[in-house]
C-alpha atoms as a PDB file:
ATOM      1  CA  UNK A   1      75.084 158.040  74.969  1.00  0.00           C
ATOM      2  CA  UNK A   2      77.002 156.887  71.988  1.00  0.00           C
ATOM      3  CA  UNK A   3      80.073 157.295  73.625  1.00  0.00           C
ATOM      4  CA  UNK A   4      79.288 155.863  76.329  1.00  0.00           C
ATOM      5  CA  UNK A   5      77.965 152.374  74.480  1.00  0.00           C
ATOM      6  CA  UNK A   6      80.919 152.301  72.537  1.00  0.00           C
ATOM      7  CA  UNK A   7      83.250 152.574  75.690  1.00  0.00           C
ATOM      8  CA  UNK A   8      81.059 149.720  77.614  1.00  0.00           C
ATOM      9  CA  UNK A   9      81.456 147.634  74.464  1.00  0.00           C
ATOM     10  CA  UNK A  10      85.050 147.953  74.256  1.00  0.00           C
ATOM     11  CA  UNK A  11      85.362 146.826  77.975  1.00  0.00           C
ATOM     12  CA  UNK A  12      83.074 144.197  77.294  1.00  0.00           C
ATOM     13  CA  UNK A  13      85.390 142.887  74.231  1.00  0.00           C
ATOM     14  CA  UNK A  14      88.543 143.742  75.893  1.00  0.00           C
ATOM     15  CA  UNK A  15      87.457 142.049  78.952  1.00  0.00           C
ATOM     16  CA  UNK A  16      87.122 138.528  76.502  1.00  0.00           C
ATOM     17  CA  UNK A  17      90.201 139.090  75.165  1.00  0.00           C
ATOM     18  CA  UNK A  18      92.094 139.477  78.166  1.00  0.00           C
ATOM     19  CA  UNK A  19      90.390 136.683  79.858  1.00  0.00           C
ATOM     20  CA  UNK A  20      92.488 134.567  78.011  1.00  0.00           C
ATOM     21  CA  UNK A  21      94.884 136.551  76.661  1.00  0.00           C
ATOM     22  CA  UNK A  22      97.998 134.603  77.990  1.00  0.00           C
ATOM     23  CA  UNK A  23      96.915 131.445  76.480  1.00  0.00           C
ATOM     24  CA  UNK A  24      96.637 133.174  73.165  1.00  0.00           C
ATOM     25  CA  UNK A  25      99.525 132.440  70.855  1.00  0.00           C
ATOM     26  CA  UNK A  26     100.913 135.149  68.320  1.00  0.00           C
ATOM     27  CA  UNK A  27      99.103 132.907  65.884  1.00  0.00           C
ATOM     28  CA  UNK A  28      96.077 132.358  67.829  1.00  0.00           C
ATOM     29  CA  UNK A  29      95.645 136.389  67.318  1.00  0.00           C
ATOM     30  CA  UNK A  30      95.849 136.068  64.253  1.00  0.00           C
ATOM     31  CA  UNK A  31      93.735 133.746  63.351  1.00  0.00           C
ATOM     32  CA  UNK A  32      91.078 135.102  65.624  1.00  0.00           C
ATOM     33  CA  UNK A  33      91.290 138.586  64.233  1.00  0.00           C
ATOM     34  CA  UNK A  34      90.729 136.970  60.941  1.00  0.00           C
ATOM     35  CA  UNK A  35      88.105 134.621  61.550  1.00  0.00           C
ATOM     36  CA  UNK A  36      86.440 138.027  63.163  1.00  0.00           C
ATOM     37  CA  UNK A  37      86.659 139.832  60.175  1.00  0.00           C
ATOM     38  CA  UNK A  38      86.044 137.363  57.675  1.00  0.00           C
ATOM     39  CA  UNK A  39      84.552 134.820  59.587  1.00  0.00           C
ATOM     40  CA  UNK A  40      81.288 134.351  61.543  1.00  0.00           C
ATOM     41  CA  UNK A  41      82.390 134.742  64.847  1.00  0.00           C
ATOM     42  CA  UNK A  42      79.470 136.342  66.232  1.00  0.00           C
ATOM     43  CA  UNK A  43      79.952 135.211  69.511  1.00  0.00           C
ATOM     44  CA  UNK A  44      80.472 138.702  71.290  1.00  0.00           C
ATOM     45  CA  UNK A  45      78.519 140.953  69.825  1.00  0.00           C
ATOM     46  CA  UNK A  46      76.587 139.592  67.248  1.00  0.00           C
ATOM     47  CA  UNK A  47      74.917 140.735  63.889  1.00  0.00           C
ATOM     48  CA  UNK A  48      76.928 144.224  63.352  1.00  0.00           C
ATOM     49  CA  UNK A  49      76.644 146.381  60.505  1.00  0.00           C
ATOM     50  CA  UNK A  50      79.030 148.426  58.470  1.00  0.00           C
ATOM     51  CA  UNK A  51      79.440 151.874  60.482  1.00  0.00           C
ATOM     52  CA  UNK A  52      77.737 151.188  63.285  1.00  0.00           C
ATOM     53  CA  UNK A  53      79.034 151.793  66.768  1.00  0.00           C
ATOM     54  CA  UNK A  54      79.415 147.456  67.169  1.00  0.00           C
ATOM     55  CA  UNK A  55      80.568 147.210  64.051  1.00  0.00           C
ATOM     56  CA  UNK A  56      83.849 149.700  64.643  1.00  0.00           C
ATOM     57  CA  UNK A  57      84.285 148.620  68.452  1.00  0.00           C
ATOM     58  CA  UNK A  58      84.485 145.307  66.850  1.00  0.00           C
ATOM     59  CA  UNK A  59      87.235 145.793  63.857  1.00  0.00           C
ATOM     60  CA  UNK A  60      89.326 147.633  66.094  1.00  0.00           C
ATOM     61  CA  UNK A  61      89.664 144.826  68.444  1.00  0.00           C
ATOM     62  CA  UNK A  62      90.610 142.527  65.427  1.00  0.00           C
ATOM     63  CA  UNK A  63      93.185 145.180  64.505  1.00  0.00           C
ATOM     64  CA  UNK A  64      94.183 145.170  68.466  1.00  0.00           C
ATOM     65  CA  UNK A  65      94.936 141.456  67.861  1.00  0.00           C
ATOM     66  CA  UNK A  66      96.860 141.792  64.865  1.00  0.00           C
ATOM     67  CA  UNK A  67      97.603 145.374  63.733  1.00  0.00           C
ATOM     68  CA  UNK A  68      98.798 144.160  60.290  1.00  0.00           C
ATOM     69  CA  UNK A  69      95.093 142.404  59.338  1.00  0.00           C
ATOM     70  CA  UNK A  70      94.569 144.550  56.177  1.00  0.00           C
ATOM     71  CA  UNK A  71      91.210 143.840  55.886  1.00  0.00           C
ATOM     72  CA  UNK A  72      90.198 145.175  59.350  1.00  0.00           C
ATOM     73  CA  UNK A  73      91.838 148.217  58.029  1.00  0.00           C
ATOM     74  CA  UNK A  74      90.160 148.469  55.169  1.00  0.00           C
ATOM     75  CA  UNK A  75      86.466 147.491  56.902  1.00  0.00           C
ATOM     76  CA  UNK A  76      87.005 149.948  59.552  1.00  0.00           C
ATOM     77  CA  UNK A  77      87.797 153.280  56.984  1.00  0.00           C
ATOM     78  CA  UNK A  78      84.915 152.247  54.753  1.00  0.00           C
ATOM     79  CA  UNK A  79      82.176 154.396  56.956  1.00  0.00           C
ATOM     80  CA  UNK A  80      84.215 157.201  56.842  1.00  0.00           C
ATOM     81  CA  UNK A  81      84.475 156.815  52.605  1.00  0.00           C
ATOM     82  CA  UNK A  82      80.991 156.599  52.405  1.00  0.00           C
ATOM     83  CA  UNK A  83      79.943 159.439  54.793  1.00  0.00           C
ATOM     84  CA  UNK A  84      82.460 161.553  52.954  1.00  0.00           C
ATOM     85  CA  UNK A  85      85.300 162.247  55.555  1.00  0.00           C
ATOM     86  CA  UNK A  86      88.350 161.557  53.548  1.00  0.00           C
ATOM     87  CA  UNK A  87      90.542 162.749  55.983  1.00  0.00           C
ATOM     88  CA  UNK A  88      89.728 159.482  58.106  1.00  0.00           C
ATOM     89  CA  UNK A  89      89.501 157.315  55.351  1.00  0.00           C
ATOM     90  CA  UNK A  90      92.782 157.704  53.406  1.00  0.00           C
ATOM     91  CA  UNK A  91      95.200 156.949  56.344  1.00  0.00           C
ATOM     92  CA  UNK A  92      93.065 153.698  57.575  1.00  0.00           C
ATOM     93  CA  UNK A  93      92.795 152.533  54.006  1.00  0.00           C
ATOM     94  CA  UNK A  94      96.735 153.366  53.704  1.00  0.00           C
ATOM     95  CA  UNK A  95      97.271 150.709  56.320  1.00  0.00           C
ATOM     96  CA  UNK A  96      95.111 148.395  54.750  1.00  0.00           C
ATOM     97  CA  UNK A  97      97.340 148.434  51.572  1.00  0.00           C
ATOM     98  CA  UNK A  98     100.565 148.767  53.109  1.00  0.00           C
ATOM     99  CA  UNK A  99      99.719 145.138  55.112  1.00  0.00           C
ATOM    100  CA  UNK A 100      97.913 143.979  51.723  1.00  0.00           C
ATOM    101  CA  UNK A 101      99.482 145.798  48.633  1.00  0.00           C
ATOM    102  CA  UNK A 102      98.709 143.157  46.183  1.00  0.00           C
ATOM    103  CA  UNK A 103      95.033 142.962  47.252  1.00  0.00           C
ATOM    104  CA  UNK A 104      93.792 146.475  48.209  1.00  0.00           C
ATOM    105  CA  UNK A 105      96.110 148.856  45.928  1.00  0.00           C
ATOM    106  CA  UNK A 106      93.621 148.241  42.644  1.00  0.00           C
ATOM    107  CA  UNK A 107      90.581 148.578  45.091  1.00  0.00           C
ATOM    108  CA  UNK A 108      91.909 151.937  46.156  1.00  0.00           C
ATOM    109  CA  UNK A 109      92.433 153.144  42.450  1.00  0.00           C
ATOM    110  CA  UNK A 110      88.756 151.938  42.269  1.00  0.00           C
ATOM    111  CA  UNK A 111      87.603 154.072  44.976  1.00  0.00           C
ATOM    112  CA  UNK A 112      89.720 157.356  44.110  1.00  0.00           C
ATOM    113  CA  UNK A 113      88.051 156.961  40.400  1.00  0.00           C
ATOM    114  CA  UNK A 114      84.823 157.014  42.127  1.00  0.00           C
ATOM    115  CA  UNK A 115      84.747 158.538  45.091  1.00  0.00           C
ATOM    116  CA  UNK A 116      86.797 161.386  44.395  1.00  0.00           C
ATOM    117  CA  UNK A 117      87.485 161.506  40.803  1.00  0.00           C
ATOM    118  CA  UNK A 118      91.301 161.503  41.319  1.00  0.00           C
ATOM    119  CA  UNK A 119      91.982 159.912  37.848  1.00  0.00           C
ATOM    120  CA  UNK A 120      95.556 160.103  38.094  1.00  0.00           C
ATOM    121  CA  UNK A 121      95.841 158.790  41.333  1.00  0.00           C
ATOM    122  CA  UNK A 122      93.647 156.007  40.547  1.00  0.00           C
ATOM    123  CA  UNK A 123      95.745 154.962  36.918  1.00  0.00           C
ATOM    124  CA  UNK A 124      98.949 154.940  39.437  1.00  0.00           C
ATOM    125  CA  UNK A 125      97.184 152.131  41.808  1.00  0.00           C
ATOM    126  CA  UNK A 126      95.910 150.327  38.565  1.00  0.00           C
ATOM    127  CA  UNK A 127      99.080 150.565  37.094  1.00  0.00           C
ATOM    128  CA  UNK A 128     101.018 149.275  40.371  1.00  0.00           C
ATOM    129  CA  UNK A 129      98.707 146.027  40.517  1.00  0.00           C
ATOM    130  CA  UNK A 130     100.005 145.277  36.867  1.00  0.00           C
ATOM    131  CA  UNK A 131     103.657 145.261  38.712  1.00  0.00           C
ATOM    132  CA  UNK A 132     102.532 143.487  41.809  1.00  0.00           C
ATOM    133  CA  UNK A 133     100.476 140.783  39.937  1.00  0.00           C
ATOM    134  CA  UNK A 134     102.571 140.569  36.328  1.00  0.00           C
ATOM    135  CA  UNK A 135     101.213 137.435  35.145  1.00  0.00           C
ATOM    136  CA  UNK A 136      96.807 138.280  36.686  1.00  0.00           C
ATOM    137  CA  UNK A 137      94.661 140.971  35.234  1.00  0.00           C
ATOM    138  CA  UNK A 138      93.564 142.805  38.793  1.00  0.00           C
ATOM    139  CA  UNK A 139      89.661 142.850  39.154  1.00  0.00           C
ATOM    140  CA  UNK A 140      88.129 145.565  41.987  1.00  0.00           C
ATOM    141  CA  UNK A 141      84.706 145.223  42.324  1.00  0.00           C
ATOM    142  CA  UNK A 142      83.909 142.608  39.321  1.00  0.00           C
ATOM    143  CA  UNK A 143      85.691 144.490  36.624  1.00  0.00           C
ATOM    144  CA  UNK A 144      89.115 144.516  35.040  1.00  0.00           C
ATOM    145  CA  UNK A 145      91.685 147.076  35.747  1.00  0.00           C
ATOM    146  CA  UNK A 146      91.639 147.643  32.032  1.00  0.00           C
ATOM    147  CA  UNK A 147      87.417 148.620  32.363  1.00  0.00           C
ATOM    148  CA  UNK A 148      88.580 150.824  34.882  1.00  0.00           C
ATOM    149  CA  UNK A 149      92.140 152.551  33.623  1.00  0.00           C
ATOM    150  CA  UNK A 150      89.578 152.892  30.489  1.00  0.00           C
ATOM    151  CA  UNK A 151      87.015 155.429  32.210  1.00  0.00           C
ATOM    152  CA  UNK A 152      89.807 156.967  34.283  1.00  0.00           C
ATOM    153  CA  UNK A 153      91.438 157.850  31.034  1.00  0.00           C
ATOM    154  CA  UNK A 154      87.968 158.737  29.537  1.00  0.00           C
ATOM    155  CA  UNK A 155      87.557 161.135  32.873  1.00  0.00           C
ATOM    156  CA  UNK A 156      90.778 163.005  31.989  1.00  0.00           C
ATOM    157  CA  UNK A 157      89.774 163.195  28.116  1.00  0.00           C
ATOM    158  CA  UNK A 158      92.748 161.458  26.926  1.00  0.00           C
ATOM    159  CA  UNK A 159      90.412 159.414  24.275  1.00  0.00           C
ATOM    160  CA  UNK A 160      93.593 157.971  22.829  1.00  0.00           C
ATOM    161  CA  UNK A 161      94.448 155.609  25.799  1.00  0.00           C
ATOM    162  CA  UNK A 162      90.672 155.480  27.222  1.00  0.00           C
ATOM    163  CA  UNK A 163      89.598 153.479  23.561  1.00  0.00           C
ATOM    164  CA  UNK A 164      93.433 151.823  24.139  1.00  0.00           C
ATOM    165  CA  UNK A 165      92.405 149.852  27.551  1.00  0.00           C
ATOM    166  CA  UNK A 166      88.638 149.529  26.518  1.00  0.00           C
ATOM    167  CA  UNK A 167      89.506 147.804  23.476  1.00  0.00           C
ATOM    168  CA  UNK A 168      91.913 145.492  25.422  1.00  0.00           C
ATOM    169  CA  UNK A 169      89.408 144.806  28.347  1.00  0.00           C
ATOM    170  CA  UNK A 170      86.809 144.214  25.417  1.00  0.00           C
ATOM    171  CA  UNK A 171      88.631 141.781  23.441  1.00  0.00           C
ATOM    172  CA  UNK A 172      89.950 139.371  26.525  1.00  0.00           C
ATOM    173  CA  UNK A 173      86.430 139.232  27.935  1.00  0.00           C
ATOM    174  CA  UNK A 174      85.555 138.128  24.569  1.00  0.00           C
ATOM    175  CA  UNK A 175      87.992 135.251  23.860  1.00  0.00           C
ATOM    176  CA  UNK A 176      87.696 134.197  27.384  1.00  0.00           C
ATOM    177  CA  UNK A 177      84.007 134.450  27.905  1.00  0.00           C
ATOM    178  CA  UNK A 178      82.152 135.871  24.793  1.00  0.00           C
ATOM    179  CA  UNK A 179      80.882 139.225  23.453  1.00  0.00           C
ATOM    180  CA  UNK A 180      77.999 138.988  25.553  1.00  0.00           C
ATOM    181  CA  UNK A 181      79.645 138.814  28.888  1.00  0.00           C
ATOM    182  CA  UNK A 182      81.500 141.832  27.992  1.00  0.00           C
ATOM    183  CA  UNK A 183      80.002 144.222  30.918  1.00  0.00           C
ATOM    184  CA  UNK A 184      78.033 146.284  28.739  1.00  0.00           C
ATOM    185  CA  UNK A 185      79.064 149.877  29.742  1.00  0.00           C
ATOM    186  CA  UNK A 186      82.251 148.853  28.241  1.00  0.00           C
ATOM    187  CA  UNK A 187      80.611 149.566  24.885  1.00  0.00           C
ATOM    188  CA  UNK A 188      78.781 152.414  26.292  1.00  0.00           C
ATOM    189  CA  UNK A 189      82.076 154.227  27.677  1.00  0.00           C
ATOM    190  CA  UNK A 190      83.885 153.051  24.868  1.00  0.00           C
ATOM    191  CA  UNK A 191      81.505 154.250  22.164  1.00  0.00           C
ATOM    192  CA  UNK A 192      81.369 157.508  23.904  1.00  0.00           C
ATOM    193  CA  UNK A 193      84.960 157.928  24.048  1.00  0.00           C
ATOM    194  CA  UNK A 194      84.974 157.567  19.896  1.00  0.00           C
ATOM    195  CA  UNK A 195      82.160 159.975  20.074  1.00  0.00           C
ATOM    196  CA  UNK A 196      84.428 162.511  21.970  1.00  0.00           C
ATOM    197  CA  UNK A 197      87.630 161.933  19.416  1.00  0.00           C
ATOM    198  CA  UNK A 198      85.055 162.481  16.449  1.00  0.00           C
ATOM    199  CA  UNK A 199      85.007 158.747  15.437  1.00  0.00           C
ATOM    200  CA  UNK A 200      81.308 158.401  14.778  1.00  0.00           C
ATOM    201  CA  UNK A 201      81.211 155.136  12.540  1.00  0.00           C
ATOM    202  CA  UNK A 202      83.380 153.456  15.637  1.00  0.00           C
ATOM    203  CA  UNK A 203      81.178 155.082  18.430  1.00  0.00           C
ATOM    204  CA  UNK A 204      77.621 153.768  16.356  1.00  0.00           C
ATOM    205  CA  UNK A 205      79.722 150.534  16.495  1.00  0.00           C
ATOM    206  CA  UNK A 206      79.611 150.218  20.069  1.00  0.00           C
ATOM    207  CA  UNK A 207      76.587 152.094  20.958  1.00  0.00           C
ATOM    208  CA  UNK A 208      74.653 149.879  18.872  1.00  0.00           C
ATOM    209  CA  UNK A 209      76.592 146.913  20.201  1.00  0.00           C
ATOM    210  CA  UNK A 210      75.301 148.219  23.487  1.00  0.00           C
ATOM    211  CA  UNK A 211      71.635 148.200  22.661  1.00  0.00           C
ATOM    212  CA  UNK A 212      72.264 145.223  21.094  1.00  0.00           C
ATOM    213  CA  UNK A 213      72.765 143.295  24.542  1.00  0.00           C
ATOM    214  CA  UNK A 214      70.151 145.462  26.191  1.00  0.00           C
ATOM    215  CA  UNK A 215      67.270 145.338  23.734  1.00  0.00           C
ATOM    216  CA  UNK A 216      67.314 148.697  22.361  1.00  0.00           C
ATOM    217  CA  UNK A 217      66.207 149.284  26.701  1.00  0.00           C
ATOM    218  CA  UNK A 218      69.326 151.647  27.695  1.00  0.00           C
ATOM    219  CA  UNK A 219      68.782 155.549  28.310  1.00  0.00           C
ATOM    220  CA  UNK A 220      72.470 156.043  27.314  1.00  0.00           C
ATOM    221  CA  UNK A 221      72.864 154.512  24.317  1.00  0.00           C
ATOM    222  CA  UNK A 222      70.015 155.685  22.556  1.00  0.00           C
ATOM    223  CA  UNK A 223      70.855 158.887  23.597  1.00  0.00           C
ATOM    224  CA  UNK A 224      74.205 159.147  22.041  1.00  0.00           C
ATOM    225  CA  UNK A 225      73.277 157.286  19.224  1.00  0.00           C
ATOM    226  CA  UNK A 226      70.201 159.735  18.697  1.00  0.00           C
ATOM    227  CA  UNK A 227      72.959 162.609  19.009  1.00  0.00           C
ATOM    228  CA  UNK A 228      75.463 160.877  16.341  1.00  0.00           C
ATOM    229  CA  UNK A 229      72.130 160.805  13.849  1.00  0.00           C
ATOM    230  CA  UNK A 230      71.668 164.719  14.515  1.00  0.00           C
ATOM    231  CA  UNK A 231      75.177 165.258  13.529  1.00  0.00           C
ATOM    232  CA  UNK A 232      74.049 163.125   9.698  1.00  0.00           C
ATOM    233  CA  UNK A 233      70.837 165.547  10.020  1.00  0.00           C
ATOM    234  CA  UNK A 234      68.572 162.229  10.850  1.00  0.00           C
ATOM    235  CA  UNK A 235      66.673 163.792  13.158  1.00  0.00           C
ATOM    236  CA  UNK A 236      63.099 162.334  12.774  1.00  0.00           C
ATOM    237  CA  UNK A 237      64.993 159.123  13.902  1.00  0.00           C
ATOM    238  CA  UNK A 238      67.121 160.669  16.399  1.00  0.00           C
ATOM    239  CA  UNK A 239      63.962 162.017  17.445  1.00  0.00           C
ATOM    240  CA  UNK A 240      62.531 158.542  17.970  1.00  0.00           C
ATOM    241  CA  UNK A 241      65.410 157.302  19.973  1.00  0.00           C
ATOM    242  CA  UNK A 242      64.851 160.383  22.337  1.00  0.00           C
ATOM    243  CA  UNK A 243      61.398 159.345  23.155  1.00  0.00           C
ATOM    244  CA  UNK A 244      62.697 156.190  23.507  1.00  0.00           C
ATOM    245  CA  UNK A 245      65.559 156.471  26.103  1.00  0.00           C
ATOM    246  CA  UNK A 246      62.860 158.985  28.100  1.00  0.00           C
ATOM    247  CA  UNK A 247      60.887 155.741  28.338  1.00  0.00           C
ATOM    248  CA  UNK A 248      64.213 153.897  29.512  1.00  0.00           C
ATOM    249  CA  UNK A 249      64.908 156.548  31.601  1.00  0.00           C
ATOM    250  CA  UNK A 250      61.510 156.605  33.254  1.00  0.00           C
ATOM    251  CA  UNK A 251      61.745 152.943  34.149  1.00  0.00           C
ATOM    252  CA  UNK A 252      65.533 152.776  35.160  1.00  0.00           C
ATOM    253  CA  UNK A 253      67.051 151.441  32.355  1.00  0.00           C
ATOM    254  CA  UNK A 254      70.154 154.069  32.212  1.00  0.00           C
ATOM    255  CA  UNK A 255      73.719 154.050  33.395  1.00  0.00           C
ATOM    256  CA  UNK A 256      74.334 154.883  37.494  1.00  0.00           C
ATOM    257  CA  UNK A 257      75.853 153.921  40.568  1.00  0.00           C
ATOM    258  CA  UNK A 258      75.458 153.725  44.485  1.00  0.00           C
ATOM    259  CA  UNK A 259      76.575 156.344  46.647  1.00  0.00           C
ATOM    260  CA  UNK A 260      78.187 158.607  43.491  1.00  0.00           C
ATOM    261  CA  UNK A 261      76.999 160.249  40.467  1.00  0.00           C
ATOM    262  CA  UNK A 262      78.232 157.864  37.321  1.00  0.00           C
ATOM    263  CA  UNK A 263      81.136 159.262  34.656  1.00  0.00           C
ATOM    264  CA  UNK A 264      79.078 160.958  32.085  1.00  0.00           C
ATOM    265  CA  UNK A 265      75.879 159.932  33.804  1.00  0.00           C
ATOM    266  CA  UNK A 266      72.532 161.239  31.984  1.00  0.00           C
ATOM    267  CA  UNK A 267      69.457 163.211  33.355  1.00  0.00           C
ATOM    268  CA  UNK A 268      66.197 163.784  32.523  1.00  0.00           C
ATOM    269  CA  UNK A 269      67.118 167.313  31.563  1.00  0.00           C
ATOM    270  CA  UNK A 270      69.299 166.196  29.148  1.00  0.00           C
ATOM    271  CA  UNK A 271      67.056 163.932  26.563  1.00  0.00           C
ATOM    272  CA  UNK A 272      64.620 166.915  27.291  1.00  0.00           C
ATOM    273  CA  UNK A 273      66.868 169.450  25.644  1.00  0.00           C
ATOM    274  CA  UNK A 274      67.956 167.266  23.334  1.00  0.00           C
ATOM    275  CA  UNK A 275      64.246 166.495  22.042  1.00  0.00           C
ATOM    276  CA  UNK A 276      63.243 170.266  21.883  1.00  0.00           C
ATOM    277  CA  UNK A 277      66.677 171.168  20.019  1.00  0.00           C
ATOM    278  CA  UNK A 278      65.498 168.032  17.371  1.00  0.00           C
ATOM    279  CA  UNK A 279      61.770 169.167  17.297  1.00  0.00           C
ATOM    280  CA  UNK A 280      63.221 172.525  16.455  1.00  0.00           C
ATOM    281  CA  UNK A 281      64.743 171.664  13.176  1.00  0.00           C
END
């Protein structure tokens, strides 16, 4: 049945297309394959979501006009990223930077960081945009290729460079924008990564800079902030900040993402064992 709508929706599509396909110049197709991508040309098929049988019928007739639209590329493997077939994904999303280097190369080091936890692969995309775009600071998804070279680094537990591009990412958000627009698991990550190369005055730093913009509310940090106060034996107050970040935990307030467990993410099991190990002492 599936098959069978898709099929009668390519026809119908096709069908348009060829209608007038004579009268279509080279850059008629393109701009039409465009404008269906990242336009609102609804005209055919209407609303269609990501994944869906409309939605794929439909990109592939943008690519059909122009095979080189990179973002039809791109749309089109996302389904298969998200359903976990990386087989289909990585040679659709390989067309989409091959068309569109400069725009989708950092956006695929953002999804191998995530999706698959290919760190190295990931640093080699972010470190291509720097070539491709010498004189811009690449941002997939919001966030500075220096935020995310930073947690691929931490990922591989080479502290040394992960505090490097943290720090860097840290202090341009700051001139340009402020501290406080600094996205705030850039202290978390950062503090953590001091935590991990046994820097515990710079990770309270930046864990408490971290609370500090979230009103003490964040699961995270006052869970590595309660384990940095075991470590100077304060544990009636790391205690505290256990109880604390179950609370923030309870209501939401800890780190995590869509689709994909978070780097170093935190669990309810976690402050649990931690709070028995403190009530212990």
């Amino acid at each position: 049945m599936v098959k069978s709508l898709k099929y009668f929706l390519s026809i119908l599509i096709l069908c348009s297309l060829v209608s007038c396909k004579k009268s279509i110049s080279p850059e008629e197709k393109i701009k039409k394959s465009n404008e269906m991508i990242n336009g609102d040309d609804t005209s055919i098929l209407g609303p269609h979501f990501q994944g869906s049988v409309r939605m794929m019928t439909y990109t592939e007739e943008a690519i059909a006009l122009n095979p080189k639209n990179a973002d039809a590329w791109r749309e089109l493997s996302i389904p298969y990223l998200k359903r976990g077939m990386p087989h289909k994904w990585k040679p659709l999303f390989e067309k989409a930077v091959l068309h569109d280097s400069i725009g989708w190369q950092p956006w695929r080091g953002y999804l191998y960081l995530w999706f698959y936890r290919d760190y190295k692969k990931a640093i080699a995309d972010f470190d291509a945009s720097d070539v491709l775009t010498p004189n811009f600071i690449d941002a997939p998804q919001g966030h500075s290729v220096d935020y995310w070279r930073g947690i691929a680094y931490l990922g591989l537990k080479d502290y040394k460079n992960s505090i490097y591009y943290f720090d860097k990412y840290i202090a341009k958000e700051t001139k340009d924008t402020g501290e406080d627009w600094v996205e705030m698991t850039g202290f978390l990550y950062l503090g953590i990564a001091h935590y991990e190369n046994q820097n515990d005055s710079l990770a309270l730093l930046n864990i408490n800079k971290l609370l500090k913009y979230t009103n003490d509310d964040y699961a995270d940090g006052n869970y590595y902030k309660a384990l940095i106060l075991e470590k100077q034996n304060r544990n009636q107050e790391a205690l505290k900040l256990v109880d604390l970040a179950i609370t923030n935990y309870k209501e939401g307030y800890y780190n995590n993402r869509p689709y994909v467990e978070t780097l170093r993410q935190i669990y309810m099991e976690d402050l649990l064992l931690l709070k028995e190990r403190l009530t212990k002492k």
